[in-house]
N, C-alpha and C. Protein backbone atom coordinates (compact mmCIF):
# COMPACT_ATOMS: atom_id res chain seq x y z
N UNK A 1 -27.33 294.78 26.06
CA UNK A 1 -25.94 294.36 26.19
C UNK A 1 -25.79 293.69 27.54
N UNK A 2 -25.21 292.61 27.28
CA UNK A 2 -25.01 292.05 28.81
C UNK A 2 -23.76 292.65 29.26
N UNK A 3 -23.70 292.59 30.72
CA UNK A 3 -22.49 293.23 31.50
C UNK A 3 -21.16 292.87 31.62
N UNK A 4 -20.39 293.23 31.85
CA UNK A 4 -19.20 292.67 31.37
C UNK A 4 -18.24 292.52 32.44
N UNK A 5 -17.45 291.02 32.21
CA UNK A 5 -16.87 290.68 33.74
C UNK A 5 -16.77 291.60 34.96
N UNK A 6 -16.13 292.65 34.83
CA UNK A 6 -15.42 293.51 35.77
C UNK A 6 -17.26 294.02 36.33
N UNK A 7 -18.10 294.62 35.35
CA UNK A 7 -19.19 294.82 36.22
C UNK A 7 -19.54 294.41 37.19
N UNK A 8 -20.27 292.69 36.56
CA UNK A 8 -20.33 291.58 37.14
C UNK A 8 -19.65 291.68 38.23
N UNK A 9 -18.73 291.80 38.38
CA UNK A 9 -17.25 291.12 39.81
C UNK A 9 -17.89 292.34 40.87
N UNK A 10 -17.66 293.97 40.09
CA UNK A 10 -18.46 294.96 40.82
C UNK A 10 -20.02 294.67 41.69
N UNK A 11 -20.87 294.15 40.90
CA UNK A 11 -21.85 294.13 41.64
C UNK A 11 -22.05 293.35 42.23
N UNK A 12 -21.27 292.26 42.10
CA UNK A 12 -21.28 291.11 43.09
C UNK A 12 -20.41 291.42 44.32
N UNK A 13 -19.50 292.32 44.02
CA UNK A 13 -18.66 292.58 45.74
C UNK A 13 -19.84 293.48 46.34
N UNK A 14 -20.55 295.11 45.28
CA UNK A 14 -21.64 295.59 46.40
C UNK A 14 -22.50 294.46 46.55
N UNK A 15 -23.29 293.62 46.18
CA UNK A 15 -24.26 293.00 46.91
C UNK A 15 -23.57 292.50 48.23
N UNK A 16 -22.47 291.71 48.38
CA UNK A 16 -21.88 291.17 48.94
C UNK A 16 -21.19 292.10 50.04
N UNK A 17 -20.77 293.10 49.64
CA UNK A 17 -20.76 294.48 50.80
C UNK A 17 -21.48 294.62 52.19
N UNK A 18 -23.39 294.53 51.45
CA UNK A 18 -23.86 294.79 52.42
C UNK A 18 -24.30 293.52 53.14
N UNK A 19 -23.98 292.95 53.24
CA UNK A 19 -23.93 291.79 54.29
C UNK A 19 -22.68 291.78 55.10
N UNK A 20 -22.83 292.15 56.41
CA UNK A 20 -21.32 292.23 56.80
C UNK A 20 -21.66 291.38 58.16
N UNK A 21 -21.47 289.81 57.39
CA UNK A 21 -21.00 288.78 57.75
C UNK A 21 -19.92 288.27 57.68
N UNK A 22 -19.39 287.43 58.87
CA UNK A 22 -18.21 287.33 59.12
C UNK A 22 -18.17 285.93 59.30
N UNK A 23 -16.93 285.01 58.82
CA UNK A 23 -17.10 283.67 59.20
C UNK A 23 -16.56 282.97 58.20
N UNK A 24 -16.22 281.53 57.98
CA UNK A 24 -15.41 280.44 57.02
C UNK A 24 -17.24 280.44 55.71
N UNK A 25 -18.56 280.41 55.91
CA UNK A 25 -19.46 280.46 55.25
C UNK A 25 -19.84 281.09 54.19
N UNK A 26 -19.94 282.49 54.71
CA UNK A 26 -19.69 283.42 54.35
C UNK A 26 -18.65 283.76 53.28
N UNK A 27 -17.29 283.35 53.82
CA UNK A 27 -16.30 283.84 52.61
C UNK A 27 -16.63 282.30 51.42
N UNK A 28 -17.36 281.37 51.89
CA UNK A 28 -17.48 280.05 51.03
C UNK A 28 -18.78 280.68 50.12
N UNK A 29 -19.74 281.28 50.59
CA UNK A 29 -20.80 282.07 49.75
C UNK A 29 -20.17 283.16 48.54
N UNK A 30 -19.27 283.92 48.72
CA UNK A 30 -18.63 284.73 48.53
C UNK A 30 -18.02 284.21 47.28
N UNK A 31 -16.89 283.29 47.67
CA UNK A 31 -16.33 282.41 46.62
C UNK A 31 -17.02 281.90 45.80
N UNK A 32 -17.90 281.01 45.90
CA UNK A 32 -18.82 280.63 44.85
C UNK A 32 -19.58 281.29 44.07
N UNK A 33 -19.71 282.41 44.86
CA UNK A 33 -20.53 283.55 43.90
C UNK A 33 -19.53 283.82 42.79
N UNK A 34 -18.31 284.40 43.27
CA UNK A 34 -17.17 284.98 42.55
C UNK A 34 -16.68 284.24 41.15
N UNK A 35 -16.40 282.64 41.45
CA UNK A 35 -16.51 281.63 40.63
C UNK A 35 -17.41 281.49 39.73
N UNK A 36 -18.20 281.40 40.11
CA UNK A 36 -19.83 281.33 38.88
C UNK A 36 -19.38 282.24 38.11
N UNK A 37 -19.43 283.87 37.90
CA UNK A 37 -18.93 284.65 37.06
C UNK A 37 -17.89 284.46 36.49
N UNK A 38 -17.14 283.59 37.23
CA UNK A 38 -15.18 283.33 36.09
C UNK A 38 -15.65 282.51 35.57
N UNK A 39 -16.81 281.81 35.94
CA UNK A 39 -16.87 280.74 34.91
C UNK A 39 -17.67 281.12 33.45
N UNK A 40 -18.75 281.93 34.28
CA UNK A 40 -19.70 282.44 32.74
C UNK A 40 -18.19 283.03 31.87
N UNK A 41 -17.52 284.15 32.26
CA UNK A 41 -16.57 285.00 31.72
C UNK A 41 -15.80 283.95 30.54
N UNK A 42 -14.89 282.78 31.03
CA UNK A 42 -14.07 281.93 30.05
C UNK A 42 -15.02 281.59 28.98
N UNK A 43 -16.52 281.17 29.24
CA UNK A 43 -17.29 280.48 28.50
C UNK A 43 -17.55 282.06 27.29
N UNK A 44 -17.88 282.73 27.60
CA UNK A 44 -17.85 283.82 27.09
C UNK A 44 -16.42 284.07 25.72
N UNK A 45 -15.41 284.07 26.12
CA UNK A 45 -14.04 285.00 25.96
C UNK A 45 -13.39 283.62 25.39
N UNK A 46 -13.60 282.83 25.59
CA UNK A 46 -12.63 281.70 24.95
C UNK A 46 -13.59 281.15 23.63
N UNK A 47 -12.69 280.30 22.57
CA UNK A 47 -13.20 280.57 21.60
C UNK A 47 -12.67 278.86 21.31
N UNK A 48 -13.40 278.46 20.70
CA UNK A 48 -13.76 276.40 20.07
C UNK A 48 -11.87 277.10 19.20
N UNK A 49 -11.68 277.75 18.34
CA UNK A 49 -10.90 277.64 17.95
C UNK A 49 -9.20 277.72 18.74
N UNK A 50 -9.26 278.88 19.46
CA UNK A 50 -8.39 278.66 20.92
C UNK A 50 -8.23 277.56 21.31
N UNK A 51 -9.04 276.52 21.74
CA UNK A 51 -8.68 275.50 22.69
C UNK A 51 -8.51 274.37 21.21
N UNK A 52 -9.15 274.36 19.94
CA UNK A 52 -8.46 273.33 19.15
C UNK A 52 -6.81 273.70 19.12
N UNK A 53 -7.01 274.94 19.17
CA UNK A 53 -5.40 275.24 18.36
C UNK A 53 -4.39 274.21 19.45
N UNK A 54 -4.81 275.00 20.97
CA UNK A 54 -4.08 274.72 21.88
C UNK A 54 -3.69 272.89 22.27
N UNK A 55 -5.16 272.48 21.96
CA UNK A 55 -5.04 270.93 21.75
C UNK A 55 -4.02 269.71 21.02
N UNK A 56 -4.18 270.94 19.69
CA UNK A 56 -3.63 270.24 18.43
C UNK A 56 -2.33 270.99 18.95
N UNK A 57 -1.50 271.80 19.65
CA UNK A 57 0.02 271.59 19.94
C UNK A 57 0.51 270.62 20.90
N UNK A 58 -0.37 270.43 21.54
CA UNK A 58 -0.10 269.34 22.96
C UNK A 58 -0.09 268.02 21.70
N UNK A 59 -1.04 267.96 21.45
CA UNK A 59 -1.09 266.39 20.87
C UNK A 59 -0.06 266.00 19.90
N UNK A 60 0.27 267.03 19.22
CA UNK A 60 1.55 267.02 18.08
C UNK A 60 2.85 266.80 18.51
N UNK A 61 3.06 267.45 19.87
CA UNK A 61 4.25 267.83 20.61
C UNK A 61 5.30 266.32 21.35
N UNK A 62 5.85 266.75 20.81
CA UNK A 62 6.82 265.16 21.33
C UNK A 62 7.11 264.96 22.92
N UNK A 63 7.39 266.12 23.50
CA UNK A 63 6.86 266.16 25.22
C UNK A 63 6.48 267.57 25.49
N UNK A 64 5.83 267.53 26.68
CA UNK A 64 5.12 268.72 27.07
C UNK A 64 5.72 268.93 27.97
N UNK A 65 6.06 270.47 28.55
CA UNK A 65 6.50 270.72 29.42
C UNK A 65 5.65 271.86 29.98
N UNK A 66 5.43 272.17 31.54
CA UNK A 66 4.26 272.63 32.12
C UNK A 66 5.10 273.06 33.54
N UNK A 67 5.03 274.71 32.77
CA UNK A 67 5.72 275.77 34.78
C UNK A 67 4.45 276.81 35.07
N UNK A 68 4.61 276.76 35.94
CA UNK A 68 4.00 277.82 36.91
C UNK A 68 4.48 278.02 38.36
N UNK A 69 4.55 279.27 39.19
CA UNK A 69 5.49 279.52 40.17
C UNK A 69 4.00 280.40 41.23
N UNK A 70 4.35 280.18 42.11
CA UNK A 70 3.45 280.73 42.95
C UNK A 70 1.99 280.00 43.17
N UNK A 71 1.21 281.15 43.05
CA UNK A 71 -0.50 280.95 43.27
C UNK A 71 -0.81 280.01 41.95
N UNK A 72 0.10 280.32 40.38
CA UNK A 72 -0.24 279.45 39.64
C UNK A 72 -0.19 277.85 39.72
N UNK A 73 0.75 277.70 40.62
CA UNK A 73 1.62 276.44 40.23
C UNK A 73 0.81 274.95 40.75
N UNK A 74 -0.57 275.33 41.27
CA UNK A 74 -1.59 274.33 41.69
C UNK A 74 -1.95 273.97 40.12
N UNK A 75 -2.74 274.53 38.86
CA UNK A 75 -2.42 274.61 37.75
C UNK A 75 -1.78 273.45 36.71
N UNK A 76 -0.39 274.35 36.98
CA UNK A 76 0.87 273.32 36.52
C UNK A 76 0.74 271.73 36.83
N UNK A 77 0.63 271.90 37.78
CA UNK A 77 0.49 270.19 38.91
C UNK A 77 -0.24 269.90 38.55
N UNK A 78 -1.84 270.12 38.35
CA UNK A 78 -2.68 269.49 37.69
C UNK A 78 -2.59 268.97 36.27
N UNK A 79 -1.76 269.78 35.40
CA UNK A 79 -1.31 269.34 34.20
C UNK A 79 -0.45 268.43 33.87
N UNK A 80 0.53 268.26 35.16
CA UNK A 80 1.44 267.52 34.81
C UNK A 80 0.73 266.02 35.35
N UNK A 81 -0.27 266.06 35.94
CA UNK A 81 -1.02 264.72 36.46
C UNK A 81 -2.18 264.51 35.38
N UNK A 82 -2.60 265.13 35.16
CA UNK A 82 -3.71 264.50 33.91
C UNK A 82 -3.09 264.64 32.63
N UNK A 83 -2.18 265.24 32.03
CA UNK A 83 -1.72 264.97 30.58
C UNK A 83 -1.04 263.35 30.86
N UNK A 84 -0.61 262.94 31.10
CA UNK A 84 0.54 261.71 31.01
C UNK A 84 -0.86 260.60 30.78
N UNK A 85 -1.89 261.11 31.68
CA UNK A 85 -2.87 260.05 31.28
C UNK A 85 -3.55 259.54 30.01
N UNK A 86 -3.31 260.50 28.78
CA UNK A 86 -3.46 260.21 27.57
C UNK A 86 -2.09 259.62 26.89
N UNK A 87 -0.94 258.87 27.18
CA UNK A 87 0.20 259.08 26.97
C UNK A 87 0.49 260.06 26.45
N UNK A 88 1.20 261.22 26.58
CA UNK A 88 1.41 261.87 26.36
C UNK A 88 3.04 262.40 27.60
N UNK A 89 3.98 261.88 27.29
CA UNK A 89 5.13 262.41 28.12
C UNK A 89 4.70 264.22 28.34
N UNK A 90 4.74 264.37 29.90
CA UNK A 90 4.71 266.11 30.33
C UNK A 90 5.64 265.78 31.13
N UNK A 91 6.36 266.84 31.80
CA UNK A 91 7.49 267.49 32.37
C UNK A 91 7.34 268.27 33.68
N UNK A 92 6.63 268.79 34.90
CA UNK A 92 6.40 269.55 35.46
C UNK A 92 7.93 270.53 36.18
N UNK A 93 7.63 271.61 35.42
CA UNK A 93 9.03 272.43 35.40
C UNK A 93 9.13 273.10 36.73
N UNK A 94 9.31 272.24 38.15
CA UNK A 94 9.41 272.76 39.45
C UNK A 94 10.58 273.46 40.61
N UNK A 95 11.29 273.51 39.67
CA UNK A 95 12.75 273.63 39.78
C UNK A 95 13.31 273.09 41.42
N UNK A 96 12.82 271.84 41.56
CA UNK A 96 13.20 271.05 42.61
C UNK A 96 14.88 270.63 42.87
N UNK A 97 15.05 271.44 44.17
CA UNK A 97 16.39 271.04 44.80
C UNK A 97 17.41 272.34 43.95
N UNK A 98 16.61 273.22 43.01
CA UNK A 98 17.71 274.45 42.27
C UNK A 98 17.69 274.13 41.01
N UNK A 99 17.39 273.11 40.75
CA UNK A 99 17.16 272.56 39.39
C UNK A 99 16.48 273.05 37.59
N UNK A 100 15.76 274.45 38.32
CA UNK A 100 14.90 274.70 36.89
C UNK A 100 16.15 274.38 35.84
N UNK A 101 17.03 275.14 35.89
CA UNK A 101 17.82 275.60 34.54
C UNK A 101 18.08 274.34 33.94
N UNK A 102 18.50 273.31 34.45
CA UNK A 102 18.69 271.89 34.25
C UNK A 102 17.33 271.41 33.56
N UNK A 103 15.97 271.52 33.90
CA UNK A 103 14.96 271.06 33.43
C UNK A 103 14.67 271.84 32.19
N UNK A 104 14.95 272.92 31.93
CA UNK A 104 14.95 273.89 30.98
C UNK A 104 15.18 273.31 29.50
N UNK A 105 16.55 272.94 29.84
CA UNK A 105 17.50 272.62 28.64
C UNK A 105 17.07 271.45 27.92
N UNK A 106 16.17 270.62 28.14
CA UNK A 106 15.63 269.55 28.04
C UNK A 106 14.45 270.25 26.81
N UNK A 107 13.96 271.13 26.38
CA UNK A 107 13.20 271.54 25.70
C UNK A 107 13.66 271.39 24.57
N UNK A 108 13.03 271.51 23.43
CA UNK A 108 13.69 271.44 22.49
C UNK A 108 12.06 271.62 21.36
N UNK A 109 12.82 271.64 19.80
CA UNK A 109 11.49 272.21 18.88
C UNK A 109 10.86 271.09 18.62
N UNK A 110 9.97 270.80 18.36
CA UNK A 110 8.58 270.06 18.47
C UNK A 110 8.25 269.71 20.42
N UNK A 111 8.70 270.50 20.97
CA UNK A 111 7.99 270.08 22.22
C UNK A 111 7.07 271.31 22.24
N UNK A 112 5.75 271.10 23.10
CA UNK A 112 5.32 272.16 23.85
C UNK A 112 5.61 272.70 25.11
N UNK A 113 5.32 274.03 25.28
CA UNK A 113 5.46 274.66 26.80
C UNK A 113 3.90 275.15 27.33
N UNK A 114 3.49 274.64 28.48
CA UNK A 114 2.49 274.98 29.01
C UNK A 114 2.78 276.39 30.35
N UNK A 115 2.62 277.41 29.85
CA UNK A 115 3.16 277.92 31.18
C UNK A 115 2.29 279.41 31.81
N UNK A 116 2.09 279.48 32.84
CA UNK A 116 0.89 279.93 33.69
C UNK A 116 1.43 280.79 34.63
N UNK A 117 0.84 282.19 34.63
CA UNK A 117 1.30 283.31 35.33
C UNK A 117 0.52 283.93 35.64
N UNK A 118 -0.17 284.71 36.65
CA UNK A 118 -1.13 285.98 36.75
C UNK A 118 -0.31 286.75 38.07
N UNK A 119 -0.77 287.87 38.13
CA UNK A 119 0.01 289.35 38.17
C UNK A 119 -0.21 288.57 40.17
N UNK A 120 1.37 288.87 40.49
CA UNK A 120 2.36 289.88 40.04
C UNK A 120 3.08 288.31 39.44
N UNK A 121 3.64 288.55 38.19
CA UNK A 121 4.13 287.34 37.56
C UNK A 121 5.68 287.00 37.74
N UNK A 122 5.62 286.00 37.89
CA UNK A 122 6.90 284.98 38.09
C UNK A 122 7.67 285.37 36.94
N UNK A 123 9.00 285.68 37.27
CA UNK A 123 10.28 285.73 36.52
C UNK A 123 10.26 284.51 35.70
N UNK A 124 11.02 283.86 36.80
CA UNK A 124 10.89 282.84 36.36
C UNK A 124 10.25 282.28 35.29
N UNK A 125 8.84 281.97 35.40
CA UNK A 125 8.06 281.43 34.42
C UNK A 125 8.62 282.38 33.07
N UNK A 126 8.06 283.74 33.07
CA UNK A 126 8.99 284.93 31.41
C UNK A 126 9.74 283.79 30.96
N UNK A 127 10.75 283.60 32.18
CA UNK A 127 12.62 283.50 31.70
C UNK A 127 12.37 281.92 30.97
N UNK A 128 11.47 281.00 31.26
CA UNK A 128 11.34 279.80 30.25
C UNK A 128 10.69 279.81 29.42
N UNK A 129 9.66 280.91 29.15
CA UNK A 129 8.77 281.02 28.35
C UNK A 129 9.57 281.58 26.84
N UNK A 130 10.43 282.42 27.09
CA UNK A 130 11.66 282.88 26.45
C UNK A 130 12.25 281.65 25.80
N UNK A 131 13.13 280.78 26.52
CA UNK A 131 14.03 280.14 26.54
C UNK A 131 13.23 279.14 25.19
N UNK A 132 12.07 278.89 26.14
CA UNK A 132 11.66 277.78 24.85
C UNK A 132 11.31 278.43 23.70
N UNK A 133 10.85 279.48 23.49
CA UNK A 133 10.13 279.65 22.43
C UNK A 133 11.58 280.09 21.11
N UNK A 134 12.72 280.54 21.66
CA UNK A 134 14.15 280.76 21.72
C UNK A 134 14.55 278.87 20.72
N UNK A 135 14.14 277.88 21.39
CA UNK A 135 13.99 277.04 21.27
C UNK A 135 13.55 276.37 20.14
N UNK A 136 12.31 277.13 19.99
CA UNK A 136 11.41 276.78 18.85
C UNK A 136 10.39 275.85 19.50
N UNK A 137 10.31 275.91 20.43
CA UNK A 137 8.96 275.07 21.12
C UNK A 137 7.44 275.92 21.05
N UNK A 138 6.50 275.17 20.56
CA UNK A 138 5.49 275.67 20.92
C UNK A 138 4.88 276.44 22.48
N UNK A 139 4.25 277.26 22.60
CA UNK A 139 4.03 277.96 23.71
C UNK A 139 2.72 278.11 23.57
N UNK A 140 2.01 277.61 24.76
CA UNK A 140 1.00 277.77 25.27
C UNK A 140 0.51 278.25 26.93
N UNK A 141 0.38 279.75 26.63
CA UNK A 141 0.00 280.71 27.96
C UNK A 141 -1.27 280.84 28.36
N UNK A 142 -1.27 280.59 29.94
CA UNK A 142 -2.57 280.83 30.93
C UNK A 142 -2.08 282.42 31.57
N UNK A 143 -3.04 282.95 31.39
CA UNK A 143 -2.51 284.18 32.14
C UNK A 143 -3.59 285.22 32.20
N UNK A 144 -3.76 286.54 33.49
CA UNK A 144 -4.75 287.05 33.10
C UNK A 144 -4.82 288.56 32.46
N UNK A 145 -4.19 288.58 31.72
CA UNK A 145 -3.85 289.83 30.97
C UNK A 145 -3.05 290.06 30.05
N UNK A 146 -3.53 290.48 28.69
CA UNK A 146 -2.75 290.54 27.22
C UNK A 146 -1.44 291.20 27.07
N UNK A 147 -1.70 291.90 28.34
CA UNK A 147 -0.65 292.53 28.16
C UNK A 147 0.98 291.70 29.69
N UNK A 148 0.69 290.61 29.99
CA UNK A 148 1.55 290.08 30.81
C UNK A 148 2.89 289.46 30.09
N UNK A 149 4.21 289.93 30.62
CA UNK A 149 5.36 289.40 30.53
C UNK A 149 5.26 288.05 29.71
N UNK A 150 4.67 287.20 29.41
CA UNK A 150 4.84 286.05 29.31
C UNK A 150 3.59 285.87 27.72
N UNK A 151 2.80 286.50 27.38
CA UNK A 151 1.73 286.74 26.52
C UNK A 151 2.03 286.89 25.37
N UNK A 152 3.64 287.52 24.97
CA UNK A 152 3.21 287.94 24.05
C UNK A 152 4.56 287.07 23.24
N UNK A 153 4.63 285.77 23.79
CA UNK A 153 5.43 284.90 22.81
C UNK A 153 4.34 283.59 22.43
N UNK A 154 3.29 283.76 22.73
CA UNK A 154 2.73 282.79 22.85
C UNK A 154 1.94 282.18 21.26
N UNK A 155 2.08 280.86 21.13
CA UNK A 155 1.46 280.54 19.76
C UNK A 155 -0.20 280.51 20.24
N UNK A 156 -0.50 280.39 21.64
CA UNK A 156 -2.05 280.25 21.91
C UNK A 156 -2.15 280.91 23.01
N UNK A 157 -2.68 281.79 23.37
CA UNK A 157 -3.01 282.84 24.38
C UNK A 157 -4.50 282.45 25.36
N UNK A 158 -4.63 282.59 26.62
CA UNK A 158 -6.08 282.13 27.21
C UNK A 158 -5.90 283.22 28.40
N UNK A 159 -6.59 284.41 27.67
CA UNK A 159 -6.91 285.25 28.70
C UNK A 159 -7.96 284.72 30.64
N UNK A 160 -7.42 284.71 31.65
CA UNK A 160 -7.89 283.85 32.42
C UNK A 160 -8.48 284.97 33.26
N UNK A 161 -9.83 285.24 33.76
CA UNK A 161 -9.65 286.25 34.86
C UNK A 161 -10.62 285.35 36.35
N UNK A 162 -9.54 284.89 36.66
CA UNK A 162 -10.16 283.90 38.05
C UNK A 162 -11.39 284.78 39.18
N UNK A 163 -12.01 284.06 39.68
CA UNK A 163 -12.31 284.75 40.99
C UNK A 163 -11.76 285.44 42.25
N UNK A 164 -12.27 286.73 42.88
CA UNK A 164 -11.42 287.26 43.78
C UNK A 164 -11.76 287.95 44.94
N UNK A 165 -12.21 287.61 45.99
CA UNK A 165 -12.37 287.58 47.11
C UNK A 165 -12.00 288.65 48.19
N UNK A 166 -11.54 289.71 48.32
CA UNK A 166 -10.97 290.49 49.14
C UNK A 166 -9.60 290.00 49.26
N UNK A 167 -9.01 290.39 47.81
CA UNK A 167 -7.30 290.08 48.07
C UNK A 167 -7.12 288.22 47.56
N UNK A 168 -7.99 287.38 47.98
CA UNK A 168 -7.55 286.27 47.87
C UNK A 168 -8.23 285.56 46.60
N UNK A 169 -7.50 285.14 45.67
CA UNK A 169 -8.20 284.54 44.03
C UNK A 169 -8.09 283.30 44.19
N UNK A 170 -9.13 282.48 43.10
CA UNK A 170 -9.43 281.54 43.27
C UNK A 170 -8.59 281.06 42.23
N UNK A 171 -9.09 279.68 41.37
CA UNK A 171 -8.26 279.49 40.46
C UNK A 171 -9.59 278.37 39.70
N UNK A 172 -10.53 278.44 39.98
CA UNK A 172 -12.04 277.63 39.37
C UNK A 172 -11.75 277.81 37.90
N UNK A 173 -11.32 279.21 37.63
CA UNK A 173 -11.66 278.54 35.80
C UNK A 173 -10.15 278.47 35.22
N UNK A 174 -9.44 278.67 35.75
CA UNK A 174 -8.04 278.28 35.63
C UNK A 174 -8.18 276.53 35.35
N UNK A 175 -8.48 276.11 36.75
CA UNK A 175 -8.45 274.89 36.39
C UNK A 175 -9.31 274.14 35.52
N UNK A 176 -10.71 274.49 35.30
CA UNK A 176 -11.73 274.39 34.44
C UNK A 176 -10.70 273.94 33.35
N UNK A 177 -10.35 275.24 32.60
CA UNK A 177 -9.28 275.15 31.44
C UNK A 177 -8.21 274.17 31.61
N UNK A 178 -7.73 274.37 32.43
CA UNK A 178 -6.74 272.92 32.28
C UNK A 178 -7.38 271.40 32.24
N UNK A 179 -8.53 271.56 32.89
CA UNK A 179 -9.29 269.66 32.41
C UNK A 179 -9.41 270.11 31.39
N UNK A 180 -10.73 271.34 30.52
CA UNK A 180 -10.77 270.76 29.38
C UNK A 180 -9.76 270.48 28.44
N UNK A 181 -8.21 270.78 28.72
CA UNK A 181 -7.21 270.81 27.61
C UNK A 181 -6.69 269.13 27.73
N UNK A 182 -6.71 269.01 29.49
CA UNK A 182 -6.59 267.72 29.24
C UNK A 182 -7.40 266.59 28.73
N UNK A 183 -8.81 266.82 29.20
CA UNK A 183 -9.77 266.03 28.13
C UNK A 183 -9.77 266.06 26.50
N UNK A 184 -9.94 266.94 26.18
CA UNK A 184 -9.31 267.70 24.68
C UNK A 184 -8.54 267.00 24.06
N UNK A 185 -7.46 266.63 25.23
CA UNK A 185 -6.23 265.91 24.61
C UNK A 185 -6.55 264.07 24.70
N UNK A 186 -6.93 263.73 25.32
CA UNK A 186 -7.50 262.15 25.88
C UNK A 186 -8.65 262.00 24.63
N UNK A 187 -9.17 263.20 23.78
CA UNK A 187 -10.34 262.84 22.92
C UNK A 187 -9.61 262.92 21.73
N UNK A 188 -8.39 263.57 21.58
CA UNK A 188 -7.76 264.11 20.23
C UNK A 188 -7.15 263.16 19.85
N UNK A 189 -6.34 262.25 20.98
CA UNK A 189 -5.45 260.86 20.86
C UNK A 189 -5.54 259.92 19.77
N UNK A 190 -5.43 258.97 19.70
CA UNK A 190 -5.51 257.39 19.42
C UNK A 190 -6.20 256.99 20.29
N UNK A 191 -7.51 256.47 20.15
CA UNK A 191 -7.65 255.58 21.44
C UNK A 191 -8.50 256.65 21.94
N UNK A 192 -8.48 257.37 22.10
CA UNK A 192 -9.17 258.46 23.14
C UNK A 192 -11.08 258.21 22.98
N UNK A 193 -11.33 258.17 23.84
CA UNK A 193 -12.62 258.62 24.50
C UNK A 193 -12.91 260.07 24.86
């Protein structure tokens, strides 16, 4: 039986224990180590059918709309910059100047929601994840746990468990997942390559 993430993450912090090196290198050794495993882990845990499903709502969807709040919201931004590149109208739900609720209302059924949370999770993000699905919008969640606020409205679920560093997480297969959805989508198109 091979070992399973959380092991993995375990024996990679003791190896990493006993080196008690200090320095910007060091925590860059550290990280990359940490990463490599989030990455085997998605490749593992995610499934060809998951990411068609998730594909085929983006591509169907008359606009996309894409929140994340916090540590997620690097994520979001990335989505809202590579989806448009397949035409594909996205939305990045930033609630700029007080604005979410205003960007909210703009949802509607045949759109999708892209929306991205890991613990401790954004209100916020729940409270649109709600709204749209309330909506009748498709929902599509990044998040790292089945059991998170935001998981369990979801038409496509992507359990995420990033890299993590002494307190500080990465976001390597977070974003991983978001190119391939955006490539996914640039291949699913008209036109697409």
């Amino acid at each position: 039986r091979s070992p399973s993430y959380a092991e993995r993450v375990r024996s990679l912090a003791l190896d990493r224990a006993e080196e008690e090196h200090d320095g910007p290198y060091h925590f860059l050794a550290r990280f990359c180590a940490a990463s490599a495993v989030a990455l085997e882990h998605i490749q593992e845990v995610l499934t060809p059918e998951q990411l068609d499903q998730a594909v085929d709502l983006v591509a169907r969807a008359r606009q996309v709309y894409v929140v994340a709040q916090r540590r997620s919201f690097p994520v979001a931004a990335y989505l809202a910059y590579a989806l448009p590149h397949s035409g594909k109208p996205t939305h990045l739900l930033d609630g700029m100047g007080g604005m979410l609720d205003e960007q909210v209302r703009s949802i509607q059924a045949g759109d999708a929601l892209i929306a991205i949370s890991f613990s401790p999770y954004a209100r916020e993000t729940a409270s649109i994840v709600e709204r749209a699905a309330e909506r009748k919008a498709s929902v599509i969640v990044i998040s790292d746990s089945m059991v998170s606020p935001i998981s369990r409205l979801a038409d496509v679920f992507f359990e995420i468990k990033d890299a993590e560093v002494q307190g500080f997480r990465s976001l390597t297969a977070s974003l991983c997942l978001a190119q391939t959805l955006a490539v996914g989508l640039a291949m699913r198109l008209p036109g697409g390559k």
